[in-house]
C-alpha atoms as a PDB file:
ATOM      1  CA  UNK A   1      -6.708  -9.244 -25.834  1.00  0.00           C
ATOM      2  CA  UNK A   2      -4.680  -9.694 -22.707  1.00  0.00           C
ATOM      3  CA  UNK A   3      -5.723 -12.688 -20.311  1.00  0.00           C
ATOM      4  CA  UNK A   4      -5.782 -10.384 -17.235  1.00  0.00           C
ATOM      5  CA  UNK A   5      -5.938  -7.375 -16.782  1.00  0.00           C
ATOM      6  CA  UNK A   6      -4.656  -5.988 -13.289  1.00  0.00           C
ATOM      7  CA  UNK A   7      -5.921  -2.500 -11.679  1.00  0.00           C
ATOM      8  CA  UNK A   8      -3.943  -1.318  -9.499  1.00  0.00           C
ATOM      9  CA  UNK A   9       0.119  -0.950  -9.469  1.00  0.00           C
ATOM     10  CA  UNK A  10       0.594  -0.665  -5.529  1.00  0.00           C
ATOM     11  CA  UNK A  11       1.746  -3.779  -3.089  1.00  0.00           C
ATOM     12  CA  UNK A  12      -0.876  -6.688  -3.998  1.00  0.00           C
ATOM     13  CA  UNK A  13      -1.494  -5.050  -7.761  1.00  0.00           C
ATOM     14  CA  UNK A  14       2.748  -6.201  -8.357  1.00  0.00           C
ATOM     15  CA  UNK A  15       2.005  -9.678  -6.268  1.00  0.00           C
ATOM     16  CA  UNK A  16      -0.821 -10.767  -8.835  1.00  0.00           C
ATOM     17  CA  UNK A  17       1.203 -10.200 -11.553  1.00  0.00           C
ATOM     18  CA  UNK A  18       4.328 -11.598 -10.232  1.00  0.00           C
ATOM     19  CA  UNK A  19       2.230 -14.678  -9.227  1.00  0.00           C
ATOM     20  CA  UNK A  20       1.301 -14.507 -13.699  1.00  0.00           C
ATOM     21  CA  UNK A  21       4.499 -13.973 -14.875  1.00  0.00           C
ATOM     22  CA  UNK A  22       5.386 -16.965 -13.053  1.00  0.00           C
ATOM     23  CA  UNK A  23       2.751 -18.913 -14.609  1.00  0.00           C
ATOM     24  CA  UNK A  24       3.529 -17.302 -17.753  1.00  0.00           C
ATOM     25  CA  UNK A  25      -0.030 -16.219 -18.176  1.00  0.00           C
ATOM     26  CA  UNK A  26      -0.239 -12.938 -20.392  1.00  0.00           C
ATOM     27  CA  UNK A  27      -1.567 -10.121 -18.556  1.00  0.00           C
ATOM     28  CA  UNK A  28      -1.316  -6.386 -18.302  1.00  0.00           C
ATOM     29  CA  UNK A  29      -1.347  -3.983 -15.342  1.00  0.00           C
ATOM     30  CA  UNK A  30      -2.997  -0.699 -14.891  1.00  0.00           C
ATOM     31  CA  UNK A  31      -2.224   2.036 -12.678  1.00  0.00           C
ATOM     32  CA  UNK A  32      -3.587   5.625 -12.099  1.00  0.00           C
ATOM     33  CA  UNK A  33      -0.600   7.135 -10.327  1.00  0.00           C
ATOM     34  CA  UNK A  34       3.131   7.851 -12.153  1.00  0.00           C
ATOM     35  CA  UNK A  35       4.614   5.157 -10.196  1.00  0.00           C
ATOM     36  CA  UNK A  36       4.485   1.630  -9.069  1.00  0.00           C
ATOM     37  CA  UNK A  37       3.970   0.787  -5.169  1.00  0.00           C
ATOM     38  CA  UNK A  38       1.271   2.511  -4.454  1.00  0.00           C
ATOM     39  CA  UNK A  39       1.407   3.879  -0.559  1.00  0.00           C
ATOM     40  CA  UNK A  40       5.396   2.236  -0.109  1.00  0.00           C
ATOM     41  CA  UNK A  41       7.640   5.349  -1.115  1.00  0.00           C
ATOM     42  CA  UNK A  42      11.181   5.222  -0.029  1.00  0.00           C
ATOM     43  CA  UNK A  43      13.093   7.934   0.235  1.00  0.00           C
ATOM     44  CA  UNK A  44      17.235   9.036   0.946  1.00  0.00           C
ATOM     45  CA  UNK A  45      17.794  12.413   2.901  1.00  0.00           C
ATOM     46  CA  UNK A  46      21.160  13.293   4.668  1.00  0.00           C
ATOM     47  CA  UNK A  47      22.086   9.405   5.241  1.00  0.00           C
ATOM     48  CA  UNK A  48      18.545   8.661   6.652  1.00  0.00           C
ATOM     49  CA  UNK A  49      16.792   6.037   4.594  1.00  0.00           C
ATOM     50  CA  UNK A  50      13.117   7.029   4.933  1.00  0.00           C
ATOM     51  CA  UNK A  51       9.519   5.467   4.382  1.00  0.00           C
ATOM     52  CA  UNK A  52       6.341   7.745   3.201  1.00  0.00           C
ATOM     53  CA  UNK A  53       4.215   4.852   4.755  1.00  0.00           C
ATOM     54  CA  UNK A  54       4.316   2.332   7.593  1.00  0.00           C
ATOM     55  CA  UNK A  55       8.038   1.269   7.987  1.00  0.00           C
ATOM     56  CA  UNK A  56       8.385  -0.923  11.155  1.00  0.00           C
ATOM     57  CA  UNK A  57       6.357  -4.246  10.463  1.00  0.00           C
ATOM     58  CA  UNK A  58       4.499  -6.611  11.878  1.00  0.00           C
ATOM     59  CA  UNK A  59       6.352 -10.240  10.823  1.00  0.00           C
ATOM     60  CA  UNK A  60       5.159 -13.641  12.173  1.00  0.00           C
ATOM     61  CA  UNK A  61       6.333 -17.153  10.603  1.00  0.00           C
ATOM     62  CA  UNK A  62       8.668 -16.644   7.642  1.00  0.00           C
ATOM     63  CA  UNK A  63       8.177 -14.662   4.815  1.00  0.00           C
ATOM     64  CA  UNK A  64       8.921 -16.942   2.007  1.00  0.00           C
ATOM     65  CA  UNK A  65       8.583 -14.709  -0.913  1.00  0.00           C
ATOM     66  CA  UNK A  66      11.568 -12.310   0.307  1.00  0.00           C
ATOM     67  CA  UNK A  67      13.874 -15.552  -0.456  1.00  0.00           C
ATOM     68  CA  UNK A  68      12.049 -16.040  -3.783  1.00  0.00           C
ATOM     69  CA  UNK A  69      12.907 -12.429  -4.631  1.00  0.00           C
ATOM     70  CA  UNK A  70      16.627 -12.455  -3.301  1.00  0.00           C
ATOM     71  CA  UNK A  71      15.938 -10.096  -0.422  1.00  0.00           C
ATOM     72  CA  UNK A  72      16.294 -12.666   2.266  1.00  0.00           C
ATOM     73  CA  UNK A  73      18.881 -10.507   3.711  1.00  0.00           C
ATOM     74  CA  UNK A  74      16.770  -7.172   3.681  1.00  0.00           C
ATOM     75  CA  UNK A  75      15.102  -7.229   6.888  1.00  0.00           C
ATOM     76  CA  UNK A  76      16.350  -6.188  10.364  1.00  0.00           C
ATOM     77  CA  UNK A  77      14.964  -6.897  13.313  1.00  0.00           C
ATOM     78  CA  UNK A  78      13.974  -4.081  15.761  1.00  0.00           C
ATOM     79  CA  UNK A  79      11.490  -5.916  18.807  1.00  0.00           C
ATOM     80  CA  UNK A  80       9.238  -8.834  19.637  1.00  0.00           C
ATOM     81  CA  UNK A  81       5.880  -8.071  19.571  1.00  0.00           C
ATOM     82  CA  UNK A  82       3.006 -10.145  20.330  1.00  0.00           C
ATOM     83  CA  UNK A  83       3.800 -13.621  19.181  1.00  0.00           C
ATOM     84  CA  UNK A  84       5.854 -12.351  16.109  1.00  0.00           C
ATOM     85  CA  UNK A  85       8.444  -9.761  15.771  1.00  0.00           C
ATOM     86  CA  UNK A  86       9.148  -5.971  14.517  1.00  0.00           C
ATOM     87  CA  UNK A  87      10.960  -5.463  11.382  1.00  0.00           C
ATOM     88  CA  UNK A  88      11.981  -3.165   8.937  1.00  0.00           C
ATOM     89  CA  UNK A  89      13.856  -3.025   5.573  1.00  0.00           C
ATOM     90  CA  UNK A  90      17.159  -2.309   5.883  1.00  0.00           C
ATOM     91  CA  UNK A  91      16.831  -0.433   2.629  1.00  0.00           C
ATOM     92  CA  UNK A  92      13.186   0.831   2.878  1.00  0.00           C
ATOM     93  CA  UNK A  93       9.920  -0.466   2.197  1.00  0.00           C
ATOM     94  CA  UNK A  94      10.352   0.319  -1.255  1.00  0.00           C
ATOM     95  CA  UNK A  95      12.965  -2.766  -1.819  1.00  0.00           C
ATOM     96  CA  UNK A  96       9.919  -5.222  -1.790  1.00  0.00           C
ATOM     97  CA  UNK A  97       7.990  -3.333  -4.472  1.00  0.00           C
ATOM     98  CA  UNK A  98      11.240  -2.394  -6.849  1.00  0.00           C
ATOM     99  CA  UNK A  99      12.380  -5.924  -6.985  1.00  0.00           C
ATOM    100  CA  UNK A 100       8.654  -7.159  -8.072  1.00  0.00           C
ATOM    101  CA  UNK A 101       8.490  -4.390 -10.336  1.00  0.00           C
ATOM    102  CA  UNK A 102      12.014  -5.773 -11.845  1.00  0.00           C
ATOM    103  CA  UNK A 103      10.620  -9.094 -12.519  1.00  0.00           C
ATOM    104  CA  UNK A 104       7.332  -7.739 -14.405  1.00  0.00           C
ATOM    105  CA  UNK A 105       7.647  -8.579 -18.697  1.00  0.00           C
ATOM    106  CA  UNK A 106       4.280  -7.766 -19.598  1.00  0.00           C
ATOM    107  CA  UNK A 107       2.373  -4.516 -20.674  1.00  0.00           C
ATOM    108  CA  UNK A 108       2.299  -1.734 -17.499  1.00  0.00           C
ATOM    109  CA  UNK A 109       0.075   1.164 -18.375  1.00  0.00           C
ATOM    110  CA  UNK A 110       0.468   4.199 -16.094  1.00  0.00           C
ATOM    111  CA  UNK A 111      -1.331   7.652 -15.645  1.00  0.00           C
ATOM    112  CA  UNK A 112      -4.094   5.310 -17.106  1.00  0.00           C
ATOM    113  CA  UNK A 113      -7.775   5.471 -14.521  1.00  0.00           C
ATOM    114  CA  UNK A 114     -10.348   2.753 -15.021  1.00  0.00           C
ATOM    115  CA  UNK A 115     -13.515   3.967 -14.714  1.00  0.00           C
ATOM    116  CA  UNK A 116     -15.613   1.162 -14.930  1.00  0.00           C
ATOM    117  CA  UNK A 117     -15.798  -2.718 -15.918  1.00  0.00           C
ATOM    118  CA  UNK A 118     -18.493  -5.182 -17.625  1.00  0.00           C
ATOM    119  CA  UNK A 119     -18.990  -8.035 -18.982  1.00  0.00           C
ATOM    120  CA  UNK A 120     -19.243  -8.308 -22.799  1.00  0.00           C
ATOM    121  CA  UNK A 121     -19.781 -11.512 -22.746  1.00  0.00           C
ATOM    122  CA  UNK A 122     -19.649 -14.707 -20.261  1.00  0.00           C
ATOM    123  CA  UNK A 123     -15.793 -15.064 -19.705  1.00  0.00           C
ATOM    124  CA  UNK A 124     -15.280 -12.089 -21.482  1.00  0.00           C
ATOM    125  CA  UNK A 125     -14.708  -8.498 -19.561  1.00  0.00           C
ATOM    126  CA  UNK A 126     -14.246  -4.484 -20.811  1.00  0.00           C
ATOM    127  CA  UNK A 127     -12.208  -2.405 -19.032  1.00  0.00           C
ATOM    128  CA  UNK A 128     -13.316   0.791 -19.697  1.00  0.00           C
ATOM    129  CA  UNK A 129     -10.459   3.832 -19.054  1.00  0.00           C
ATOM    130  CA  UNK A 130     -11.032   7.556 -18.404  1.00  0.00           C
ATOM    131  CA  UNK A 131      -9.528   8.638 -22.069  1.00  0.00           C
ATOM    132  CA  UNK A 132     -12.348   6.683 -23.848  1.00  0.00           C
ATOM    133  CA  UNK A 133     -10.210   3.792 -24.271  1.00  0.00           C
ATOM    134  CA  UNK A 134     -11.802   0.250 -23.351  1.00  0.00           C
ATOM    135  CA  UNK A 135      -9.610  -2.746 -23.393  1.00  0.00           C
ATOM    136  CA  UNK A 136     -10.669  -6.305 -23.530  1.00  0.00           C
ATOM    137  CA  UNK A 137      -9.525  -9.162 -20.901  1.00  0.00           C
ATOM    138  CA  UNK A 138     -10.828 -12.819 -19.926  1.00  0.00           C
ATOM    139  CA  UNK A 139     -10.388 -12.269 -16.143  1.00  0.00           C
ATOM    140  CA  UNK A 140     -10.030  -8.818 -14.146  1.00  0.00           C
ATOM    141  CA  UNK A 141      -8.158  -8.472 -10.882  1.00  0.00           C
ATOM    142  CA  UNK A 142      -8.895  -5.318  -8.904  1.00  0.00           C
ATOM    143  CA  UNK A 143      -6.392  -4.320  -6.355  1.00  0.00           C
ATOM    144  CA  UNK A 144      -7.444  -0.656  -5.984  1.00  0.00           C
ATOM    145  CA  UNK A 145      -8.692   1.385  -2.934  1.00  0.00           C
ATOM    146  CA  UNK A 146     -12.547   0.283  -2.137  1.00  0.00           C
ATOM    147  CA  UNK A 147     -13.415   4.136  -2.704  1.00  0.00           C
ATOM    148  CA  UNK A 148     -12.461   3.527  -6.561  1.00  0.00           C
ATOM    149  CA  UNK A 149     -13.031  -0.157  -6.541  1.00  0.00           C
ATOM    150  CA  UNK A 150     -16.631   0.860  -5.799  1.00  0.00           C
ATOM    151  CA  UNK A 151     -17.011   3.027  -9.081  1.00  0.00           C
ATOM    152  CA  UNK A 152     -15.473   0.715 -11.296  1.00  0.00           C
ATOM    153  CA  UNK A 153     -17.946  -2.303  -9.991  1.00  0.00           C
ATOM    154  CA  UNK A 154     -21.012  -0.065 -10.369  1.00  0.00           C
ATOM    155  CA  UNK A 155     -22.251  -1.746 -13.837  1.00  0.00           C
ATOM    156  CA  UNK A 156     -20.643  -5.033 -13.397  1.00  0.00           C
ATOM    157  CA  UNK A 157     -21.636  -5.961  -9.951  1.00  0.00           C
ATOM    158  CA  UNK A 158     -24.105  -3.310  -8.087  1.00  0.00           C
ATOM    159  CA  UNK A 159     -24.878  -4.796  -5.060  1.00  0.00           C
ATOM    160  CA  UNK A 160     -21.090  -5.769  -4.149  1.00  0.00           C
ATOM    161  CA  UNK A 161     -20.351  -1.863  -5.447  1.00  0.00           C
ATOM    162  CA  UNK A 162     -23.366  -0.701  -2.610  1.00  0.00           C
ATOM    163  CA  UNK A 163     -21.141  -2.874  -0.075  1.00  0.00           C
ATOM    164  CA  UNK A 164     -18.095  -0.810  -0.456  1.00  0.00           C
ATOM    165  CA  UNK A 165     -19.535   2.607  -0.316  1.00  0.00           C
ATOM    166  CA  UNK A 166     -18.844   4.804   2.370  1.00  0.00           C
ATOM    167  CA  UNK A 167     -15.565   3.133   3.075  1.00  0.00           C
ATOM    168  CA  UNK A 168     -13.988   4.895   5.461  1.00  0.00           C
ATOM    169  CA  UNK A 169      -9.873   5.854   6.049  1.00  0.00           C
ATOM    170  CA  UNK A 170      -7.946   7.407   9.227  1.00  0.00           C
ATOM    171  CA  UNK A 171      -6.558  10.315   7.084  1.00  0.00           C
ATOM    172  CA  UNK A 172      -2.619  10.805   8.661  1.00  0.00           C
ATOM    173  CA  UNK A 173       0.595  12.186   7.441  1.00  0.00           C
ATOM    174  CA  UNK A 174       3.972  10.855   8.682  1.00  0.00           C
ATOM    175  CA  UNK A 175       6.417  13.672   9.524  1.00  0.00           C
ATOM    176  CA  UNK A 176       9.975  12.819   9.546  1.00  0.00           C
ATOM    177  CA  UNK A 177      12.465  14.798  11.028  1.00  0.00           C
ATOM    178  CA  UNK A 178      15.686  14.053  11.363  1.00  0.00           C
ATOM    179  CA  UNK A 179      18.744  15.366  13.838  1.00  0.00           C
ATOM    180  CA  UNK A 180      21.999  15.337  15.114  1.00  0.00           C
ATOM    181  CA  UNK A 181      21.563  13.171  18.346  1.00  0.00           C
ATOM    182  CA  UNK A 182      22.667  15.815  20.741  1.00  0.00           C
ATOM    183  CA  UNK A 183      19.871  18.399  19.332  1.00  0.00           C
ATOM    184  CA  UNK A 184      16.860  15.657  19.636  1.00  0.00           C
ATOM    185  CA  UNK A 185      14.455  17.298  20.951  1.00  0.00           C
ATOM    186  CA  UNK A 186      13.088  15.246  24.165  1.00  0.00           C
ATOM    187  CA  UNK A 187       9.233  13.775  22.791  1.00  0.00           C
ATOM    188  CA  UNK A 188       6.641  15.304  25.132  1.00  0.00           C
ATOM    189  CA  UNK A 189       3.961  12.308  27.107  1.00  0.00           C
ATOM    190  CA  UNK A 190       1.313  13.664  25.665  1.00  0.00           C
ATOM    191  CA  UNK A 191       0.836  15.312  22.028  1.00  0.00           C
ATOM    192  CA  UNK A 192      -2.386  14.104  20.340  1.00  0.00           C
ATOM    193  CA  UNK A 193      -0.840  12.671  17.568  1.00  0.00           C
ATOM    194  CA  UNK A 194      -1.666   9.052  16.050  1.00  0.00           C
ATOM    195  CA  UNK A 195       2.247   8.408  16.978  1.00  0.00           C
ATOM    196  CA  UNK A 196       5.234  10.010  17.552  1.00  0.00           C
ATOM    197  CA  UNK A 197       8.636   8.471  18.475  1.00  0.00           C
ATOM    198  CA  UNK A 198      12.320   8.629  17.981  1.00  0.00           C
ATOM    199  CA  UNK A 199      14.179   6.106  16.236  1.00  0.00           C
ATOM    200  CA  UNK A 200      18.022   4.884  16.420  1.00  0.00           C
ATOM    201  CA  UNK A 201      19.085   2.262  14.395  1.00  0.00           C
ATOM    202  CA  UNK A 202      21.296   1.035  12.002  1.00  0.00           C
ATOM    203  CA  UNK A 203      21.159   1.320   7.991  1.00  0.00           C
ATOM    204  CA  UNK A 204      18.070   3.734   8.716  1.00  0.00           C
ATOM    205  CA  UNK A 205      19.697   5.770  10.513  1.00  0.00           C
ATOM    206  CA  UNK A 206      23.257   7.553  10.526  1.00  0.00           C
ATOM    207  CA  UNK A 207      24.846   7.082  13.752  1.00  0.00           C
ATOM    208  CA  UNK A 208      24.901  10.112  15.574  1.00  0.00           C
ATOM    209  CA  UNK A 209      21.214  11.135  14.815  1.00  0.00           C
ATOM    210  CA  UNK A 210      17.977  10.657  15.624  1.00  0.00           C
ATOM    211  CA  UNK A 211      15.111  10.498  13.287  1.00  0.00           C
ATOM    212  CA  UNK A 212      11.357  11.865  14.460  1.00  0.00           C
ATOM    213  CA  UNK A 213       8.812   9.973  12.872  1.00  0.00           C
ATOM    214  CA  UNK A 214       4.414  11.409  13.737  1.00  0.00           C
ATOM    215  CA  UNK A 215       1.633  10.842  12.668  1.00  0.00           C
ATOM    216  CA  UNK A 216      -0.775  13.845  12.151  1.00  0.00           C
ATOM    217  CA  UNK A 217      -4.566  13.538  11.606  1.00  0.00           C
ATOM    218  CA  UNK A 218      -5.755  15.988   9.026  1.00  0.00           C
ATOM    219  CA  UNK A 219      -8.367  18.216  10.192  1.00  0.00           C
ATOM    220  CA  UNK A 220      -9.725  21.901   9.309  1.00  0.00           C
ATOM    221  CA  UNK A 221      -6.082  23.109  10.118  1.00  0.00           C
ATOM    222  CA  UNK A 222      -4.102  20.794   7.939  1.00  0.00           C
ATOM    223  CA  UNK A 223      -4.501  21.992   4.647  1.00  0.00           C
ATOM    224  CA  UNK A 224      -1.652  20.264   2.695  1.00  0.00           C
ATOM    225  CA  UNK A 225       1.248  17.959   4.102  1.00  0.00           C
ATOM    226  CA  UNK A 226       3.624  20.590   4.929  1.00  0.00           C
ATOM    227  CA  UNK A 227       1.332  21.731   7.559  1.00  0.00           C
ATOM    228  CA  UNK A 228       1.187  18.877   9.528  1.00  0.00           C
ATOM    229  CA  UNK A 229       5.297  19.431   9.797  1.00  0.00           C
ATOM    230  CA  UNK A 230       4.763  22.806  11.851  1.00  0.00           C
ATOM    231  CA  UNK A 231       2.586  20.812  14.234  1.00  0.00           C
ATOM    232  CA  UNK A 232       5.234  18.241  14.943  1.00  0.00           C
ATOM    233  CA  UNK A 233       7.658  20.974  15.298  1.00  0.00           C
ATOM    234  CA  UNK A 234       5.644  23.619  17.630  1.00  0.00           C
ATOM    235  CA  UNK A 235       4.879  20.393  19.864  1.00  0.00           C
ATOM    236  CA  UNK A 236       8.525  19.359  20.175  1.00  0.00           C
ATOM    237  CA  UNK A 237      10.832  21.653  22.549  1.00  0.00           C
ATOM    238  CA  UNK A 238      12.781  23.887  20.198  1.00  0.00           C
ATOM    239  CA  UNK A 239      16.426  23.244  20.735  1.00  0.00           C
ATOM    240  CA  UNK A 240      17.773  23.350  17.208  1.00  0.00           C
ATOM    241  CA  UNK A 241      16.253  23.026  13.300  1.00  0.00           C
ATOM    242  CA  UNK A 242      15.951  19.559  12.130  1.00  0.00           C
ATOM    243  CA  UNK A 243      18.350  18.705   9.186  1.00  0.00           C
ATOM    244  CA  UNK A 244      15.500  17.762   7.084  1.00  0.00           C
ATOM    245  CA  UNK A 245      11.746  17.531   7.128  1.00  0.00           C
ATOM    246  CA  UNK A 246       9.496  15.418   5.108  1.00  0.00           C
ATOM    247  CA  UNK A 247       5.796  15.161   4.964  1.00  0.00           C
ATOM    248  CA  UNK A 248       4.088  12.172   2.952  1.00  0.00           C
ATOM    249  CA  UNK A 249       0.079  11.590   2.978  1.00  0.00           C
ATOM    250  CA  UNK A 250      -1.208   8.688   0.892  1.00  0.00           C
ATOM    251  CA  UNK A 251      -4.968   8.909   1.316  1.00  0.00           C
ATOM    252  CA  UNK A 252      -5.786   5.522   0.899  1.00  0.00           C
ATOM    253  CA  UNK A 253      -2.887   4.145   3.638  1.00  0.00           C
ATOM    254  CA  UNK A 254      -4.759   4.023   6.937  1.00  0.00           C
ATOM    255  CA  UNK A 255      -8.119   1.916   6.161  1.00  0.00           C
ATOM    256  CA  UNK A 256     -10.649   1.862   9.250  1.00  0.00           C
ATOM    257  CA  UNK A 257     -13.638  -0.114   7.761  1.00  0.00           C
ATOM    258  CA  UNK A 258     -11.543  -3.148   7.386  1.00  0.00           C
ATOM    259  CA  UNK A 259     -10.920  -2.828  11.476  1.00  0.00           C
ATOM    260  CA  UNK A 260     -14.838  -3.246  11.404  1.00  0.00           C
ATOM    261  CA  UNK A 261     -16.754  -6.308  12.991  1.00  0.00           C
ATOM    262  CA  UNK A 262     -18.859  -6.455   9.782  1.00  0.00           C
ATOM    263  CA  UNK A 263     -16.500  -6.210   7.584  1.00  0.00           C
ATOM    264  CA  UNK A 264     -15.382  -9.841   7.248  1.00  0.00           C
ATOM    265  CA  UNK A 265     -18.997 -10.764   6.299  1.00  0.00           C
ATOM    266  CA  UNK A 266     -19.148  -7.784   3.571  1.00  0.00           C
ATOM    267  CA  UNK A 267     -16.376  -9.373   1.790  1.00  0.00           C
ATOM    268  CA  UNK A 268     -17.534 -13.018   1.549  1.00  0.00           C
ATOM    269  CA  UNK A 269     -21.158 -11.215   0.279  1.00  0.00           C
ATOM    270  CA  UNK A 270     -18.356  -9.409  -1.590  1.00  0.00           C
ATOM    271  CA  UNK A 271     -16.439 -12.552  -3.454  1.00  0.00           C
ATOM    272  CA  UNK A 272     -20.292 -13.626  -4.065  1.00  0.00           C
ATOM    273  CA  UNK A 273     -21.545 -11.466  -5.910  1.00  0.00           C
ATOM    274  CA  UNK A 274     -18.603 -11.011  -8.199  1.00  0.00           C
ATOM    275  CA  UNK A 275     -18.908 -12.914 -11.501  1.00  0.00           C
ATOM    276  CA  UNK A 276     -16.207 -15.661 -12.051  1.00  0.00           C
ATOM    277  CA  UNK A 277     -12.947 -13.961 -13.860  1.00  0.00           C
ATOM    278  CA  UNK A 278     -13.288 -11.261 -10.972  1.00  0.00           C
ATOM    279  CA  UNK A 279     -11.529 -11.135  -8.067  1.00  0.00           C
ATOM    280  CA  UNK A 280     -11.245  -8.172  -5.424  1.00  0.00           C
ATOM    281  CA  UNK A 281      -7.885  -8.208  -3.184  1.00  0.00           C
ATOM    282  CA  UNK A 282      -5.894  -5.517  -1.407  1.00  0.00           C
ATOM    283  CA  UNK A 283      -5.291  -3.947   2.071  1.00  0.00           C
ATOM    284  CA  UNK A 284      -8.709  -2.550   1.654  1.00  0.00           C
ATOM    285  CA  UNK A 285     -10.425  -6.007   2.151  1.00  0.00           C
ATOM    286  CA  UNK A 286      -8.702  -9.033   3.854  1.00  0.00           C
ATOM    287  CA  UNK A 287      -5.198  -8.068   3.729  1.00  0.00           C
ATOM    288  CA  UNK A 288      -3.994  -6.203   7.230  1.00  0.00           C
ATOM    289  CA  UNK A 289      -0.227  -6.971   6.695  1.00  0.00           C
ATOM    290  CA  UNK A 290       2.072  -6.258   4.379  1.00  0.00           C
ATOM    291  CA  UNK A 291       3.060 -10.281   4.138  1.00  0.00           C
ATOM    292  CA  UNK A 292      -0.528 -11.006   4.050  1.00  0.00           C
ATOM    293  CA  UNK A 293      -0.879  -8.012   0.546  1.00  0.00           C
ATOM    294  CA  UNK A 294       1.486 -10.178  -0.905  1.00  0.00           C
ATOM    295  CA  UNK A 295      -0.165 -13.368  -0.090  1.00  0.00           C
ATOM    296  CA  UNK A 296      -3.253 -12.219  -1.290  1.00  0.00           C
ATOM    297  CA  UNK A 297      -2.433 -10.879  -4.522  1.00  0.00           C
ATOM    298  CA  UNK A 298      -0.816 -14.225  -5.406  1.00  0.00           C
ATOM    299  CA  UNK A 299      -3.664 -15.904  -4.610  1.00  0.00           C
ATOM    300  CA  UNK A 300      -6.223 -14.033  -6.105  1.00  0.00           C
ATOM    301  CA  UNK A 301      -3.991 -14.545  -9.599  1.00  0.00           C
ATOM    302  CA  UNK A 302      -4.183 -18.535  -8.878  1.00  0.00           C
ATOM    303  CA  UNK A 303      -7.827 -18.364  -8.467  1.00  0.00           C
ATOM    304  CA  UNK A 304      -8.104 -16.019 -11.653  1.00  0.00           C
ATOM    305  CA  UNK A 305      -5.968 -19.384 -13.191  1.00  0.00           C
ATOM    306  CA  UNK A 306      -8.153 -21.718 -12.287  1.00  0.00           C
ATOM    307  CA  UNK A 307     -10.852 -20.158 -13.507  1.00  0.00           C
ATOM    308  CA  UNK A 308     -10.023 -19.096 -17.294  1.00  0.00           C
END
């Protein structure tokens, strides 16, 4: 029987678990998808180093845990903003989650969906998966989207499953296109997307090019990824083809209920209602940063600690 059992392989899923293997608490991690890092996908195209999700960040205060990691190098500064600044990874999002990954010793299912959890017994928890397979853990920590978080909570905790349901996501696809700098196409003032801009800068971006990055709501028209590329394109003035085009669309990446006024008062009926040996903690629920995903997974695996 593992102590903990972690769903969910994606930014605060790899936190928890780092936070354990520090500890040296025995644990095991479970994720549905292929591959760790849930929404943060990094990708290489024709020099351009390119995110699937968010890429520029939101940073205020330091961000310990990049020194703790060795990355303390791997940010570059783009902007002020607010009382912080803008960053990005100099090597993509995807640095943060591959070096957490690399530090993770214990058991890693993947392809693996929970479908539900219970308790056996006080202190004692089943994790029930989709194959028939249930295993057995002393705590649980569930990092997962609130749209499956609520299915797996059903039996163990009903009315903090109710509070989840009907959570609601701004579905979007990010575009990237990317061009030599002298066939940019100009970005119109208005174009309905969630965001469109160009982008110059260095280790991103080759010099000499520009890279397009939008954001496309799906709607009736947008019937798989590539479509939302044609959009971006047929709004841009045509001047030449880009020299690549991606499309990535992680349904779970833009959350809208935690933006909600209520929300902050579901999740502390939320961390009620869940039995000790439970805890809930992703960018579904309190976590609006990336710094803060990492923050929060660590600290739902010290509360876990405390109390087994």
């Amino acid at each position: 029987m593992a102590e903990v059992v972690i769903v969910g392989g994606g930014l605060t899923g790899l936190s928890a678990a780092w936070e354990l293997e520090q500890q040296r608490i025995p644990y095991r991690l479970i994720e549905v998808k292929n591959r760790l890092g849930g929404s943060i996908l990094t990708r290489r195209e024709a020099g351009f180093i390119l995110d699937g999700g968010s890429f520029v960040l939101e940073k205020y205060g330091e961000w310990g845990f990049l020194s703790e990691l060795g990355l303390s190098d791997a940010l570059l500064p783009i902007g002020k903003y607010r009382d912080g600044e803008l960053v990005v990874f100099k090597q993509g999002t995807q640095t943060l989650t591959d070096s957490l990954a690399q530090r993770l010793t214990a058991p890693i299912m993947t392809r693996m969906a929970v479908s539900s959890i219970c308790e056996i017994a006080k202190g004692h928890f089943g994790i029930c998966l989709e194959n028939g397979l249930m295993l057995d853990a002393r705590a649980v920590i569930v990092t997962a989207p609130a749209r499956y978080a609520e299915h797996m909570l059903r039996t163990l905790a009903p009315q903090a499953a109710l509070l989840l349901l009907d959570y609601r996501y701004d579905p979007v696809v990010r575009v990237s296109l990317g061009y030599r700098e002298t066939d940019a196409p100009p970005l119109p003032e208005t174009h309905g997307f969630k965001f469109l801009q160009h982008y110059h800068m260095p280790f991103r971006v080759p010099e000499g090019y520009t890279l397009v990055r939008a954001g496309v709501r799906i709607d009736d028209a947008i019937k798989q990824p590539e479509d939302a590329i044609a959009r971006v394109k047929a709004a841009l003035p045509a001047r030449a083809e880009p020299i690549f085009q991606w499309a990535s669309y992680w349904s779970e990446a833009d959350s809208l209920s935690r933006y909600l006024p209520e929300h902050a008062e579901s999740m502390d009926a939320i961390d009620q209602l869940l039995p000790p040996g439970v805890a809930l903690a992703g960018s579904d629920y309190r976590a609006k940063r990336l710094d803060q995903q990492v923050e929060q997974g660590r600290a739902a695996a010290r509360q876990i600690v405390a109390a087994l």
